[in-house]
Protein backbone atom coordinates (compact mmCIF):
# COMPACT_ATOMS: atom_id res chain seq x y z
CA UNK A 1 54.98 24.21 -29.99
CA UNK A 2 52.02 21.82 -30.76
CA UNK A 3 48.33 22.28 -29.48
CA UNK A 4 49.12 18.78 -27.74
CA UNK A 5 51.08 20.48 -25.23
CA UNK A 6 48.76 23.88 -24.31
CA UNK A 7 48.22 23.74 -20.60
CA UNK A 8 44.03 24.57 -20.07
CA UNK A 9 42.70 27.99 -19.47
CA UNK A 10 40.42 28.95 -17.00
CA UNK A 11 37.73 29.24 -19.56
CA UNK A 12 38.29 25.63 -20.23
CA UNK A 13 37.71 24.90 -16.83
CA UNK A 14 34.70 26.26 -16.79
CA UNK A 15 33.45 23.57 -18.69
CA UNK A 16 33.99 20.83 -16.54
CA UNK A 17 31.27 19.64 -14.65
CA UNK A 18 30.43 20.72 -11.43
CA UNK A 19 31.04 17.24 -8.44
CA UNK A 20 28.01 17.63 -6.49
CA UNK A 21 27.62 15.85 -3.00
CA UNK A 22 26.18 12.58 -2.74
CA UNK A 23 23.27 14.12 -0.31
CA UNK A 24 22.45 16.22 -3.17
CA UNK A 25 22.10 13.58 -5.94
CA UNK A 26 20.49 11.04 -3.44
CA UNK A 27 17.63 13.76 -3.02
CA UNK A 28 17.37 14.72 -6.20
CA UNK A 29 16.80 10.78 -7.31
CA UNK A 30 14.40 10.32 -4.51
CA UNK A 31 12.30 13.24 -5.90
CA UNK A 32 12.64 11.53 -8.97
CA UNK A 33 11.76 8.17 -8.20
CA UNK A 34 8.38 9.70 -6.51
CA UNK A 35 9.17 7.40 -3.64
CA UNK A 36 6.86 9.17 -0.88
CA UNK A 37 3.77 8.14 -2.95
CA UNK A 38 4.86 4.44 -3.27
CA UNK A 39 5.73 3.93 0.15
CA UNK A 40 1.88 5.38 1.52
CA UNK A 41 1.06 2.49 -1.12
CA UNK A 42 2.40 -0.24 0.56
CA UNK A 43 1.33 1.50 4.17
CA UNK A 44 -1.32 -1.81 3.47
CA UNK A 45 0.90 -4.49 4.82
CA UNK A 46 1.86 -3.66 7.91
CA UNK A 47 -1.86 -2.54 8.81
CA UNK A 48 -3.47 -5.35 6.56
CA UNK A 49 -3.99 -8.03 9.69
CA UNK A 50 -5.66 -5.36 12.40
CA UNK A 51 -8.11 -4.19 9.41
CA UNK A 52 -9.13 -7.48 8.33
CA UNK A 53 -8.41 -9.85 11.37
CA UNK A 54 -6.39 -12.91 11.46
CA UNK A 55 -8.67 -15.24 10.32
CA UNK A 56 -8.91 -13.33 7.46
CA UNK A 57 -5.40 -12.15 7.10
CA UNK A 58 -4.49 -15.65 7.32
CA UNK A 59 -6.49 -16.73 4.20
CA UNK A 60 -5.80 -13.39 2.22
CA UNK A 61 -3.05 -11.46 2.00
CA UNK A 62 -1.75 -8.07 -0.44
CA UNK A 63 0.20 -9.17 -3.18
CA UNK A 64 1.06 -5.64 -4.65
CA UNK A 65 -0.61 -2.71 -5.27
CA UNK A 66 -0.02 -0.59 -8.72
CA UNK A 67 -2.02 2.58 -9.91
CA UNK A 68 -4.66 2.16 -6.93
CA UNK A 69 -5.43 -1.04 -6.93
CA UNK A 70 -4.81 -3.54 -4.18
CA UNK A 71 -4.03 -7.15 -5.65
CA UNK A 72 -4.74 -9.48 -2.84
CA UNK A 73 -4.21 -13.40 -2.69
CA UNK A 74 -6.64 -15.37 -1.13
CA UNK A 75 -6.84 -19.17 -0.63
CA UNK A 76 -9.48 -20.21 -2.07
CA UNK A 77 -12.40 -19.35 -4.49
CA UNK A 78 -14.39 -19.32 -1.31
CA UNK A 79 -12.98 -16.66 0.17
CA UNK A 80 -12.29 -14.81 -2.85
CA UNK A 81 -16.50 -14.70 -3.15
CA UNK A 82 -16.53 -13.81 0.36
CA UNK A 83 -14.39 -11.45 0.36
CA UNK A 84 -15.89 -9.84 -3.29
CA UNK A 85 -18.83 -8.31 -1.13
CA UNK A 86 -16.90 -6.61 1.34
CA UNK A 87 -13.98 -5.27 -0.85
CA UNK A 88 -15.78 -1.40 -0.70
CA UNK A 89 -15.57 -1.68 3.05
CA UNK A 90 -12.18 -3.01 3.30
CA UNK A 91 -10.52 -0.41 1.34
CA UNK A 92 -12.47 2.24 3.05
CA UNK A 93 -11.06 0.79 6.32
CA UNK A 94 -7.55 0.81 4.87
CA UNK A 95 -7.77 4.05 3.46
CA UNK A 96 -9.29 5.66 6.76
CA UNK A 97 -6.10 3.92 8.46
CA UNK A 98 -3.81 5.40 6.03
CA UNK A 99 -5.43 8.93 6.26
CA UNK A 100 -5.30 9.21 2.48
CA UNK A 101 -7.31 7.35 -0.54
CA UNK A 102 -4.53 4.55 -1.39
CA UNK A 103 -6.74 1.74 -2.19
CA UNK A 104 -9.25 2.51 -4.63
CA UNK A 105 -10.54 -1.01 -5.61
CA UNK A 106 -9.28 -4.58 -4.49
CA UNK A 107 -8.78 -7.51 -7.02
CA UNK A 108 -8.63 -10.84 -5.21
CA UNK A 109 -6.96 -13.77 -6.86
CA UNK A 110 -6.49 -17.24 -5.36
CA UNK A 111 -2.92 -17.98 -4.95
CA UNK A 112 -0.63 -19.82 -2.58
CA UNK A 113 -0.81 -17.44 1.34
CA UNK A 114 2.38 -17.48 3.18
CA UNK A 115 1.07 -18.76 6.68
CA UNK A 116 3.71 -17.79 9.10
CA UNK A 117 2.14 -18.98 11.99
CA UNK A 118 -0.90 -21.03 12.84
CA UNK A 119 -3.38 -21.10 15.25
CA UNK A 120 -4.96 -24.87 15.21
CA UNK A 121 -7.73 -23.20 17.06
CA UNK A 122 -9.53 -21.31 14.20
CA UNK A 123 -10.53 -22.57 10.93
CA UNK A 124 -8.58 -22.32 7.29
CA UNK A 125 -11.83 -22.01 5.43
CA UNK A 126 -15.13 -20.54 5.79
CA UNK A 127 -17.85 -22.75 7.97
CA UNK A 128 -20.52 -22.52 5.20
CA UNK A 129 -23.13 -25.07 6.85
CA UNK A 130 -25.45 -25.65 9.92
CA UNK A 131 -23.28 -28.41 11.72
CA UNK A 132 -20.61 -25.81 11.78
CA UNK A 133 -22.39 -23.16 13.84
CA UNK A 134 -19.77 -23.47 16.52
CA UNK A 135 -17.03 -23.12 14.38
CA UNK A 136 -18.86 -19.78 12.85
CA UNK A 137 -19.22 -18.21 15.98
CA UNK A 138 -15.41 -18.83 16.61
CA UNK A 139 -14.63 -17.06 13.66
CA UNK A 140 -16.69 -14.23 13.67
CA UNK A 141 -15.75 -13.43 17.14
CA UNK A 142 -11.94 -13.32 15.89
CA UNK A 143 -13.01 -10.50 13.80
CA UNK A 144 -11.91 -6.98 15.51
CA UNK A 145 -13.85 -4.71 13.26
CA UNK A 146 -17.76 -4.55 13.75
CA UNK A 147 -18.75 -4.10 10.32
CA UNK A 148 -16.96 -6.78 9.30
CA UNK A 149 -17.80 -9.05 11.51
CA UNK A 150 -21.35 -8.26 10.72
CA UNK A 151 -20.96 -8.13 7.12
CA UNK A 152 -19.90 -11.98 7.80
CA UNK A 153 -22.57 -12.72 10.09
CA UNK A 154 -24.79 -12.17 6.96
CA UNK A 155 -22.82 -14.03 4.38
CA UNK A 156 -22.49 -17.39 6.46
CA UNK A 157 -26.83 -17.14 7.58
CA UNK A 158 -27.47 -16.79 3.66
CA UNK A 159 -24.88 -19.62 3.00
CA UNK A 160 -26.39 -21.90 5.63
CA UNK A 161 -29.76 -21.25 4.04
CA UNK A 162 -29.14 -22.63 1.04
CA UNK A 163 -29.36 -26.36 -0.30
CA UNK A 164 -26.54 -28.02 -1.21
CA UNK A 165 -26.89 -29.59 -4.64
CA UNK A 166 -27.12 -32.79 -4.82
């Protein structure tokens, strides 16, 4: 008799691997994957507009977010200076949101913004000068959040200060 034809011991059983059930392997790859973490990360979008208002939301929007930081789009470099001196704030509002430090620094980037909806009522861009006062008011009263309605207040009085160049 040839070794071809030896039926298998149970010690060669033994050695075959174990069929596990697919609720087992599915948890142990979630584990894995660390999902938990990534999905408090991108807890931003669906909170994003009540945070920053829909003025805002419409003119900057989270791109992704990797390691901490939130990469935002915004629509133009206007709003991307704006939005530079409140970025502290509005990750600290995110974060208090989200009950947990997710957003540890914002980069804004000017990009195309995916405008689902608009309202023809409220402005695409910041009012920056005098003649525009109505138009300010408008906007900062769409703004849900105190502090950064205030913040805003202040950025658009030191904008109409200035002189434009000429």
């Amino acid at each position: 008799m040839t070794s071809a034809n030896v039926v298998p011991t149970d010690a060669m059983a033994k050695k075959t691997p174990q069929i596990e059930s697919v609720g087992t392997v599915l948890d142990q790859s979630l584990k894995r994957l660390d999902l938990a973490s990534r999905l408090d990360d991108y807890g931003v979008w669906p909170i994003w507009q009540e945070v920053v208002g829909k003025v805002i939301a419409r003119n900057a929007q989270p791109e992704k977010i990797r390691n901490g930081t939130l990469f935002v789009k915004v629509s133009s470099p206007v709003w991307m200076q704006e939005l530079q001196f409140m970025k502290e704030m509005i990750a600290e509002k995110l974060n208090q949101r989200l009950k947990n430090e997710v957003v540890k620094t914002i980069f804004f980037m000017v990009g195309r913004i995916d405008t689902p909806e608009k309202d023809s009522d409220e402005p695409q861009t910041l009012p920056v000068d005098e003649p525009q006062r109505a138009a300010s008011d408008k906007f900062l009263q769409s703004i849900d959040d105190p502090e950064i309605r205030d913040a805003f207040r202040k950025l658009l009085k030191s904008f109409a200060r200035r002189k434009p160049k000429g």
